[in-house]
Structure formats: structure tokens, C-alpha cells
PDB file of N, CA and C in Angstrom:
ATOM      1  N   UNK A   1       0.835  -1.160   0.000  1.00  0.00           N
ATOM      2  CA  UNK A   1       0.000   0.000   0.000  1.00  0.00           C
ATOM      3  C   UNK A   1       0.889   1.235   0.000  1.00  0.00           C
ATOM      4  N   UNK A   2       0.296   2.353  -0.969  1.00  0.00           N
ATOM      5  CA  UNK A   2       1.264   3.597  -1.059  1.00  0.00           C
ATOM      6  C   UNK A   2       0.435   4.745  -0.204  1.00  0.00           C
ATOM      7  N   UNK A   3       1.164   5.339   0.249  1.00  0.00           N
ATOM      8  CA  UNK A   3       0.336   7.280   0.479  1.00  0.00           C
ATOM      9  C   UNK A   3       0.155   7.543  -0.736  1.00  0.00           C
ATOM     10  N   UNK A   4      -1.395   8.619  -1.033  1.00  0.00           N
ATOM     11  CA  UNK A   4      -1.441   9.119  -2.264  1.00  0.00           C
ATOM     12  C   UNK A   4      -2.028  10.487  -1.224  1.00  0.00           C
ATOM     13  N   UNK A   5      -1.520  11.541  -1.697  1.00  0.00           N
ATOM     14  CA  UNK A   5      -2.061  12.487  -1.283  1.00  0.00           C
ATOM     15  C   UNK A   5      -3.701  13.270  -2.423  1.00  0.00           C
ATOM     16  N   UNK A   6      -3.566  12.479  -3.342  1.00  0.00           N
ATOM     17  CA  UNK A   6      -4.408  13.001  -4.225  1.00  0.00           C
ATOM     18  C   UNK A   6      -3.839  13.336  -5.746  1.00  0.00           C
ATOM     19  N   UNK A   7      -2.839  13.835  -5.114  1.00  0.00           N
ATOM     20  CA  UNK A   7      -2.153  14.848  -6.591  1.00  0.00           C
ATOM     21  C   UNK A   7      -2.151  13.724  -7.444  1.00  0.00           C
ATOM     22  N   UNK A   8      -2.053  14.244  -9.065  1.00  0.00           N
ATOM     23  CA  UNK A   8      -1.739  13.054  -9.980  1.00  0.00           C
ATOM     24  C   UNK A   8      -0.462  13.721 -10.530  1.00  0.00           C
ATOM     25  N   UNK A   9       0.497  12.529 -10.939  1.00  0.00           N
ATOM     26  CA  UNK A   9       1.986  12.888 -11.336  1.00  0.00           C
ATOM     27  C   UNK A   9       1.735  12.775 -12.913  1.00  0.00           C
ATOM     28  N   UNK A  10       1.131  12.556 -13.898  1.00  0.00           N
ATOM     29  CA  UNK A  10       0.966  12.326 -14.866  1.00  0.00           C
ATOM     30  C   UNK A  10      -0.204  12.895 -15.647  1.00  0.00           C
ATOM     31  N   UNK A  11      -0.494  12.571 -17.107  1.00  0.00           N
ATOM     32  CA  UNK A  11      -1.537  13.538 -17.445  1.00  0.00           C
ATOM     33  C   UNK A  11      -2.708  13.162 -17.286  1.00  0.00           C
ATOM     34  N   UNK A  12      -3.908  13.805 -17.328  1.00  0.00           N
ATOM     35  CA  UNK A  12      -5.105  13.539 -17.167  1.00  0.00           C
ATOM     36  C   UNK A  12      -6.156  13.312 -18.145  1.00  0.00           C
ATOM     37  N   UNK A  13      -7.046  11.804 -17.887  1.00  0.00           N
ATOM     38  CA  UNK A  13      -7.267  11.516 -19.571  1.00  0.00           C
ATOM     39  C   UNK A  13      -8.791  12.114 -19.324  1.00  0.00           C
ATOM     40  N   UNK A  14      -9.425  12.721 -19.974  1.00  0.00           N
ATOM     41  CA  UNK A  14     -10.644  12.791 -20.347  1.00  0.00           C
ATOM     42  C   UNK A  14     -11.761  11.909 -21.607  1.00  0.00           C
ATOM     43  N   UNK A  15     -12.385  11.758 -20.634  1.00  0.00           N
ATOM     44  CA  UNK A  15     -13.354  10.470 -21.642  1.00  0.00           C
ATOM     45  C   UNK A  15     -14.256  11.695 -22.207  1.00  0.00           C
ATOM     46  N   UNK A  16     -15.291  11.058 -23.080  1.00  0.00           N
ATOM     47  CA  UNK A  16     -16.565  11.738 -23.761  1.00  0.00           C
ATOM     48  C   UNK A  16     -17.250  12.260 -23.267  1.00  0.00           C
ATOM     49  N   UNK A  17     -17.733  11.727 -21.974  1.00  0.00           N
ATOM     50  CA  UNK A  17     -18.603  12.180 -20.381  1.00  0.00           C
ATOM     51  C   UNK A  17     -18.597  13.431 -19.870  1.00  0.00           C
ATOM     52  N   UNK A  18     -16.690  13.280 -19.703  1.00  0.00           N
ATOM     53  CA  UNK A  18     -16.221  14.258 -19.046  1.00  0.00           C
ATOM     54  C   UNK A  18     -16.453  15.513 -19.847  1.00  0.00           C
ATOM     55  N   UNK A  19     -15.925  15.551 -20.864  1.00  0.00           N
ATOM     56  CA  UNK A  19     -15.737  16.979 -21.970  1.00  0.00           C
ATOM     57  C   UNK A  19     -17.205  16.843 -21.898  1.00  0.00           C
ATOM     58  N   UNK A  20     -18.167  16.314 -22.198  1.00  0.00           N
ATOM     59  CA  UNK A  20     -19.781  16.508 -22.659  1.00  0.00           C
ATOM     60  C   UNK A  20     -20.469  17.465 -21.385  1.00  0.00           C
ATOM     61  N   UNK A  21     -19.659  17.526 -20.130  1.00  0.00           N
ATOM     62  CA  UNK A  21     -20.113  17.690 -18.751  1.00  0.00           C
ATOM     63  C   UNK A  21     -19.475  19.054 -18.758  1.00  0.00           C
ATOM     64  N   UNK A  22     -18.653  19.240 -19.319  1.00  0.00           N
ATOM     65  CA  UNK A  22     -17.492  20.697 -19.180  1.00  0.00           C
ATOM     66  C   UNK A  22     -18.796  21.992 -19.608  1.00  0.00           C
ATOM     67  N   UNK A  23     -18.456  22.938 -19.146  1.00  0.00           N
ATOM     68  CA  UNK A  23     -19.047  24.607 -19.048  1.00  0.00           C
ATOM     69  C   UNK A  23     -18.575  24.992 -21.009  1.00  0.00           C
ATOM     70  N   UNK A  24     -18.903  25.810 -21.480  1.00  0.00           N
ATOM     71  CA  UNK A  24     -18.296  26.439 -22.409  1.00  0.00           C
ATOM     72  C   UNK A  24     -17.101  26.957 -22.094  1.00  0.00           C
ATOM     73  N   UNK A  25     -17.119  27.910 -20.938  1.00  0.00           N
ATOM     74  CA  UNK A  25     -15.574  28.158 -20.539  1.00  0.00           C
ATOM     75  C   UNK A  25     -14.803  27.101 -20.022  1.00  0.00           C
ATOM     76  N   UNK A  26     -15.127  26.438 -19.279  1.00  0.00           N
ATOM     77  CA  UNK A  26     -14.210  25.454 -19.057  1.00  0.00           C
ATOM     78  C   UNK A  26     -13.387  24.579 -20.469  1.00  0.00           C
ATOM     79  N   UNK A  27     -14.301  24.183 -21.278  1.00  0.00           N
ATOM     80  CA  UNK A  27     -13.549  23.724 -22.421  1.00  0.00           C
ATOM     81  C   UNK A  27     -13.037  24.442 -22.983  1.00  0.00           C
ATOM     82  N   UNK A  28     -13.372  25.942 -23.246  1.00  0.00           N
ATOM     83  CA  UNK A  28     -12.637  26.833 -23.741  1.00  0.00           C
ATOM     84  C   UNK A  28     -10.955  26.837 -23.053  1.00  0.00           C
ATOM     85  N   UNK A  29     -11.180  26.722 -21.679  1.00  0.00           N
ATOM     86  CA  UNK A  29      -9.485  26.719 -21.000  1.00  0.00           C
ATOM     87  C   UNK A  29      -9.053  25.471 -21.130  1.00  0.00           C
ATOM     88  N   UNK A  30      -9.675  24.255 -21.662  1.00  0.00           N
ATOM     89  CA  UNK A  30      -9.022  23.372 -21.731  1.00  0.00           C
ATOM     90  C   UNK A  30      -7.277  23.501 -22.188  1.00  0.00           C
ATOM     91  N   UNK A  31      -6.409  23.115 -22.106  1.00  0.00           N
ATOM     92  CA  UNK A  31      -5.038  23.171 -22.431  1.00  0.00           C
ATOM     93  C   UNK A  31      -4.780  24.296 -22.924  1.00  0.00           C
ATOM     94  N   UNK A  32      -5.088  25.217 -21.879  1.00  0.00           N
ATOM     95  CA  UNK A  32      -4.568  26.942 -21.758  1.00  0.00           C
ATOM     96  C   UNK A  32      -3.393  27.084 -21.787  1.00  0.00           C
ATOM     97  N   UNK A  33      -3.226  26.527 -20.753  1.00  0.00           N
ATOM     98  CA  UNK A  33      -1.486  26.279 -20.134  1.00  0.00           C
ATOM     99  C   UNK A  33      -0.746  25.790 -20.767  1.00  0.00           C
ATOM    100  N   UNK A  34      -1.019  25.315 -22.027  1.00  0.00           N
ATOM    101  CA  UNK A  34      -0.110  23.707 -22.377  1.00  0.00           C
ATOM    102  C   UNK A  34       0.122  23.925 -24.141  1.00  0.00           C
ATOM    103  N   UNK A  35      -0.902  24.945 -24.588  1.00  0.00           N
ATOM    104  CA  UNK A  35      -0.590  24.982 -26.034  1.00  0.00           C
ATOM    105  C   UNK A  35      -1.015  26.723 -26.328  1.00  0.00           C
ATOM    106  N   UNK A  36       0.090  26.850 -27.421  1.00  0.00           N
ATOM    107  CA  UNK A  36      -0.200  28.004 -28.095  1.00  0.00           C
ATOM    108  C   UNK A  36      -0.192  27.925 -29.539  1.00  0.00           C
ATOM    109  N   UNK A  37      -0.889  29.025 -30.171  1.00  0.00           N
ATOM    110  CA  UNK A  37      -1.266  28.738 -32.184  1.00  0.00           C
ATOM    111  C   UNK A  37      -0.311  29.741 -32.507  1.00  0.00           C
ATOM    112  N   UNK A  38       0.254  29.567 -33.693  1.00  0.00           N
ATOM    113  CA  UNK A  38       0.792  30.181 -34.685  1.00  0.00           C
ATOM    114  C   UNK A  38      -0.019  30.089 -35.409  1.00  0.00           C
ATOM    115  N   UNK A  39       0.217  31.757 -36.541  1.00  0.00           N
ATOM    116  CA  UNK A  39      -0.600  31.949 -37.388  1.00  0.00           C
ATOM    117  C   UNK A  39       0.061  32.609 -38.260  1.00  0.00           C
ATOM    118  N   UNK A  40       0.316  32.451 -39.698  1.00  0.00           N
ATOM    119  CA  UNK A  40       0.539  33.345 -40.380  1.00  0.00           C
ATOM    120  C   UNK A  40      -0.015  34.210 -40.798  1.00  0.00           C
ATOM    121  N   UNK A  41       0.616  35.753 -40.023  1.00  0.00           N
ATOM    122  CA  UNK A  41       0.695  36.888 -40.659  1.00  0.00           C
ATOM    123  C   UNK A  41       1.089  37.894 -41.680  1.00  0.00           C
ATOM    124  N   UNK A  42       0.952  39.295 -41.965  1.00  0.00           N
ATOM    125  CA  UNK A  42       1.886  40.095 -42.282  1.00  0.00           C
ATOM    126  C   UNK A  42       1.961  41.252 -41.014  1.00  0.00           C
ATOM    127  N   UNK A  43       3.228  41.294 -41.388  1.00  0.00           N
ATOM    128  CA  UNK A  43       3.352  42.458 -39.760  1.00  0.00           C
ATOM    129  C   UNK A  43       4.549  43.503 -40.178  1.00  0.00           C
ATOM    130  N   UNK A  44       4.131  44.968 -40.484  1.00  0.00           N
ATOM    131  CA  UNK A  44       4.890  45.597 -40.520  1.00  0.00           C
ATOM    132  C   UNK A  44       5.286  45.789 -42.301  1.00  0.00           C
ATOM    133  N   UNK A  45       4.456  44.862 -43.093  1.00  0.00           N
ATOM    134  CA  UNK A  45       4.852  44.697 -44.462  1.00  0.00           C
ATOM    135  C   UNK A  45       5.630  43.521 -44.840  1.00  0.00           C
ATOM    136  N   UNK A  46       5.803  42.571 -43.540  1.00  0.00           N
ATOM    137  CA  UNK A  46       6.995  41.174 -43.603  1.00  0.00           C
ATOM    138  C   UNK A  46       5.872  40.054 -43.418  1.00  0.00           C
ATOM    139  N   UNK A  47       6.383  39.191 -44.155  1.00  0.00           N
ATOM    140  CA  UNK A  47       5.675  37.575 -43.788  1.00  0.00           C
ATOM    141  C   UNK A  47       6.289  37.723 -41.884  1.00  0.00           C
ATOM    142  N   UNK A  48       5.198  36.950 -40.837  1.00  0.00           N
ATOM    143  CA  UNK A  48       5.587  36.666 -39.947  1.00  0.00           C
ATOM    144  C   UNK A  48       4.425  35.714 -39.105  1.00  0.00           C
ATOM    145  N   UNK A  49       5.166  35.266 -38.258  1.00  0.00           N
ATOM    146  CA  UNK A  49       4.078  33.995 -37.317  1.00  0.00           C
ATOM    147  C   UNK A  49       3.798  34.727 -36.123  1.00  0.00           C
ATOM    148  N   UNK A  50       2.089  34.839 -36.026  1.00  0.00           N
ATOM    149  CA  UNK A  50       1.835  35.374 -34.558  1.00  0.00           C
ATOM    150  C   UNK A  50       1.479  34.104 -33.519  1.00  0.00           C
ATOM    151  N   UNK A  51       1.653  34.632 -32.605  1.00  0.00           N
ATOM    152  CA  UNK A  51       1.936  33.148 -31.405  1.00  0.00           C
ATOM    153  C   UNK A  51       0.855  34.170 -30.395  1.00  0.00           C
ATOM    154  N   UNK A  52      -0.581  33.096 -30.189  1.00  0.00           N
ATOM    155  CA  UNK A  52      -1.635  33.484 -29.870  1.00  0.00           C
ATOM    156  C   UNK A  52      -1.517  32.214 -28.520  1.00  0.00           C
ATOM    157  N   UNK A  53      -1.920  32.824 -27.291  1.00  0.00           N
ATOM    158  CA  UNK A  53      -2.670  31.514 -26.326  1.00  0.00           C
ATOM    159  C   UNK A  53      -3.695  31.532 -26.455  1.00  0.00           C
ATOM    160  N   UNK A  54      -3.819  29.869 -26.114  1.00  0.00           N
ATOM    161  CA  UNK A  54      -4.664  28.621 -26.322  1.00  0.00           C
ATOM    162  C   UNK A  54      -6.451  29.376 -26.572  1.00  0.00           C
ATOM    163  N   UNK A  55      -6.574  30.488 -25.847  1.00  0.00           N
ATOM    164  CA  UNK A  55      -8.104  31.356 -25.764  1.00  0.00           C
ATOM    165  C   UNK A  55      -7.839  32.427 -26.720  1.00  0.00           C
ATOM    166  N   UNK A  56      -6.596  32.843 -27.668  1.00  0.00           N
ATOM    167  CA  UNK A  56      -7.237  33.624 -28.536  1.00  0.00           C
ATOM    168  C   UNK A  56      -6.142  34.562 -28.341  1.00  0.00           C
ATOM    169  N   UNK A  57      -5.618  34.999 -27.090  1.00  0.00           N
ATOM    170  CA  UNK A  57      -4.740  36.122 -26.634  1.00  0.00           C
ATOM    171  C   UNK A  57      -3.342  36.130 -27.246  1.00  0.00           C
ATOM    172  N   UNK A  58      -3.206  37.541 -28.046  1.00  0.00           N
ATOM    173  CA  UNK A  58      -1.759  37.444 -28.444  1.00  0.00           C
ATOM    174  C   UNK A  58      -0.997  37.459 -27.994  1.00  0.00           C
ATOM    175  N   UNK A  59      -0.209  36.979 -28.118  1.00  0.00           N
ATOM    176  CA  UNK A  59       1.338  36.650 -27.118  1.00  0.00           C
ATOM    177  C   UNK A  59       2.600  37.526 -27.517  1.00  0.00           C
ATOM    178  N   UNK A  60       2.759  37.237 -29.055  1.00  0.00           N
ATOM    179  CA  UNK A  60       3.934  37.580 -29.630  1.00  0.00           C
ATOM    180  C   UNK A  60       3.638  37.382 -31.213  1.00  0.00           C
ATOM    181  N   UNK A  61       4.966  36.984 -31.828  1.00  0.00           N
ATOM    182  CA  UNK A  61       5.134  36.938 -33.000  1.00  0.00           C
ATOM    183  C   UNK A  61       6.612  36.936 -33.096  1.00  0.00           C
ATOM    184  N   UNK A  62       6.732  36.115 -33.945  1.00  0.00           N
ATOM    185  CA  UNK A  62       8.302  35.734 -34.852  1.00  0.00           C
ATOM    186  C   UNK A  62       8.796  35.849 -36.675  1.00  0.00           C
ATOM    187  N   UNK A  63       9.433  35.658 -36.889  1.00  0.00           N
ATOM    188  CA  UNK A  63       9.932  35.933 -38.199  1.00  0.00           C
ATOM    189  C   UNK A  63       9.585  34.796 -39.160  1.00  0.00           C
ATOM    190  N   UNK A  64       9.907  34.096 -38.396  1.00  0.00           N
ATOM    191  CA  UNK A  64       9.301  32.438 -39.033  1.00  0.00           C
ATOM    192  C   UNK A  64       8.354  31.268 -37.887  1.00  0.00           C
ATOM    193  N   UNK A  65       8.238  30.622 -38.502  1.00  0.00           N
ATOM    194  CA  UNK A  65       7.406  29.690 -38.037  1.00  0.00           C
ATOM    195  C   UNK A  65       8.379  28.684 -36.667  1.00  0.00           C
ATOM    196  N   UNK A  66       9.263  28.053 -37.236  1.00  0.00           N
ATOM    197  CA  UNK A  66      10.672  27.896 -36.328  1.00  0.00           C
ATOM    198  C   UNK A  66      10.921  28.338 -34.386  1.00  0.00           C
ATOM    199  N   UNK A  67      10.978  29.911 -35.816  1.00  0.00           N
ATOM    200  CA  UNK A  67      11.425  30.803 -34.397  1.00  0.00           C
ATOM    201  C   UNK A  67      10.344  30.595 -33.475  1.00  0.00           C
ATOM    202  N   UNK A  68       9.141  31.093 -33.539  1.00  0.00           N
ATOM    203  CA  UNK A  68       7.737  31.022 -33.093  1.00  0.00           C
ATOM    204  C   UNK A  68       7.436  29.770 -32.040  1.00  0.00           C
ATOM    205  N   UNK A  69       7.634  28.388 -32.708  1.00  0.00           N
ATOM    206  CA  UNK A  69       7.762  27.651 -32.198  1.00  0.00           C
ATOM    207  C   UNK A  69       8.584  27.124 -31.422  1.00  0.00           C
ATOM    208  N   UNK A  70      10.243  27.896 -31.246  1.00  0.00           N
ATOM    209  CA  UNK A  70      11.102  27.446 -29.998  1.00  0.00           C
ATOM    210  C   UNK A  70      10.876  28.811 -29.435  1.00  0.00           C
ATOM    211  N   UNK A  71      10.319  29.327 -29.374  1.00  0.00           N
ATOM    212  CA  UNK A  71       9.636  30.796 -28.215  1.00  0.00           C
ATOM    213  C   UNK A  71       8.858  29.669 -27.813  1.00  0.00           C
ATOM    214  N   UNK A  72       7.782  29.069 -28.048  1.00  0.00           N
ATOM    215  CA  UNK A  72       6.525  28.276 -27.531  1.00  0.00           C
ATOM    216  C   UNK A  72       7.185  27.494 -26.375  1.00  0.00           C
ATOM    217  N   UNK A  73       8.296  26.989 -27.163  1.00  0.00           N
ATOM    218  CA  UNK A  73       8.876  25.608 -26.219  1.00  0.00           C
ATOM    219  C   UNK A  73      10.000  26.224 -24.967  1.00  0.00           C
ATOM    220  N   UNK A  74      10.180  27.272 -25.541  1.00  0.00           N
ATOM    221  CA  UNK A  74      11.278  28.008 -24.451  1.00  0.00           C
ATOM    222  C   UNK A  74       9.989  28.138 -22.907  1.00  0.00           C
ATOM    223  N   UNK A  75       8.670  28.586 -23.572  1.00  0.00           N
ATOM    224  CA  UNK A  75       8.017  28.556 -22.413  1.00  0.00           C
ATOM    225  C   UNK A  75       7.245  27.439 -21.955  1.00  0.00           C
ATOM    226  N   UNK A  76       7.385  26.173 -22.027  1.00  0.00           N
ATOM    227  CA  UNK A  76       7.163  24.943 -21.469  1.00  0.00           C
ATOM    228  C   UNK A  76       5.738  24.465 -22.228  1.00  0.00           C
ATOM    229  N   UNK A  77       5.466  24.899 -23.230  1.00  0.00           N
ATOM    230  CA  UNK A  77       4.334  24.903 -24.119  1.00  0.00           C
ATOM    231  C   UNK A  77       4.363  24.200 -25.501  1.00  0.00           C
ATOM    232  N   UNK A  78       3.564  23.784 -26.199  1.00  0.00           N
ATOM    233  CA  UNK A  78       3.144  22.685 -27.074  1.00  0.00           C
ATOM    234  C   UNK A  78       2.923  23.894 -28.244  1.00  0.00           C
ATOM    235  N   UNK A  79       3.536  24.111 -29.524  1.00  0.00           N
ATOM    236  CA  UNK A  79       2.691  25.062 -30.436  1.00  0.00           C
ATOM    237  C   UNK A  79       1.813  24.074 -31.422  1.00  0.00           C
ATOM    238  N   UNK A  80       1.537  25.053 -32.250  1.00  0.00           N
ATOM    239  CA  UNK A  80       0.060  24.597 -32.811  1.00  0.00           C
ATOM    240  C   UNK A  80      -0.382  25.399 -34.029  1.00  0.00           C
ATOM    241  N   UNK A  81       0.185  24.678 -35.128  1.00  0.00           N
ATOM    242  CA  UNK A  81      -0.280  25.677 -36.317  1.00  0.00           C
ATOM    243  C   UNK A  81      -1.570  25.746 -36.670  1.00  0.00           C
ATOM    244  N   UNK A  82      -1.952  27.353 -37.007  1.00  0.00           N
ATOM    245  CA  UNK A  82      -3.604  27.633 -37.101  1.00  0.00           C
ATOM    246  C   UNK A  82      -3.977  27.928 -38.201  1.00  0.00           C
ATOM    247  N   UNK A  83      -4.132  27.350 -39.643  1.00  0.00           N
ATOM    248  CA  UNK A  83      -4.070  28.048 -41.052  1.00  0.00           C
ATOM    249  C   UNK A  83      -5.436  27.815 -41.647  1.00  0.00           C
TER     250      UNK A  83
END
């Protein structure tokens, strides 16, 4: 027999139930934390990738798609192309 204090060390699976049971906002924050979109833009008159979180909010933007995406990962985050 182990102590479990509750916490889970690993990820959390959601069945059909679960998401069918979720709020609009709540699914909306689903993997807030965990993913951000790239999008190709123009910015300034240049091709460039805007890096939006998971609800829509702009974050940033990069020169390329690349760059964009090791900004994502520099911040412990999953990117996500949005085209």
C-alpha cells in the first residue's frame, strides 16, 4: 500500500462524459497552459508567425514559423499551427 495524497503525477485523460459535462468556458481553457497557435501573418509589411494563447490572446510573433515555435517551447508549451 502507497500514500497518495491526491495529486496526480501524470496527465489527465478525459473520456466523452467528461468533456460533454465541461461549461463552455471550461472547455474553452481546456489546455490553456499547455498549447499556443501560430498563425501566419503580415506584420509591418513582412511575412511573420503570430503566437496566440490557447483562448485567442496574443502573445507575440516571430519571423518564421521555427522561431515562433522554440519561443513556444522556451516557455514549457506545445505550439500549434492555425491556417
Amino acid at each position: 500500500m502507497t500514500d497518495h495524497d491526491g495529486a496526480e503525477a501524470g496527465p489527465v485523460f478525459l473520456n466523452a462524459t467528461i468533456l460533454r459535462s465541461l461549461s463552455a468556458q471550461d472547455f474553452a481553457a481546456l489546455g490553456a497552459e499547455d498549447i499556443a497557435y501560430l498563425r501566419p501573418v503580415i506584420l509591418n509589411g513582412a511575412r511573420a508567425f503570430a503566437i496566440h494563447a490557447a483562448d485567442g490572446t496574443p502573445i507575440g510573433a516571430a519571423p518564421s514559423a521555427q522561431l515562433a515555435a522554440a519561443a513556444i517551447r522556451q516557455h514549457e508549451m506545445e505550439p500549434a499551427l492555425v491556417h
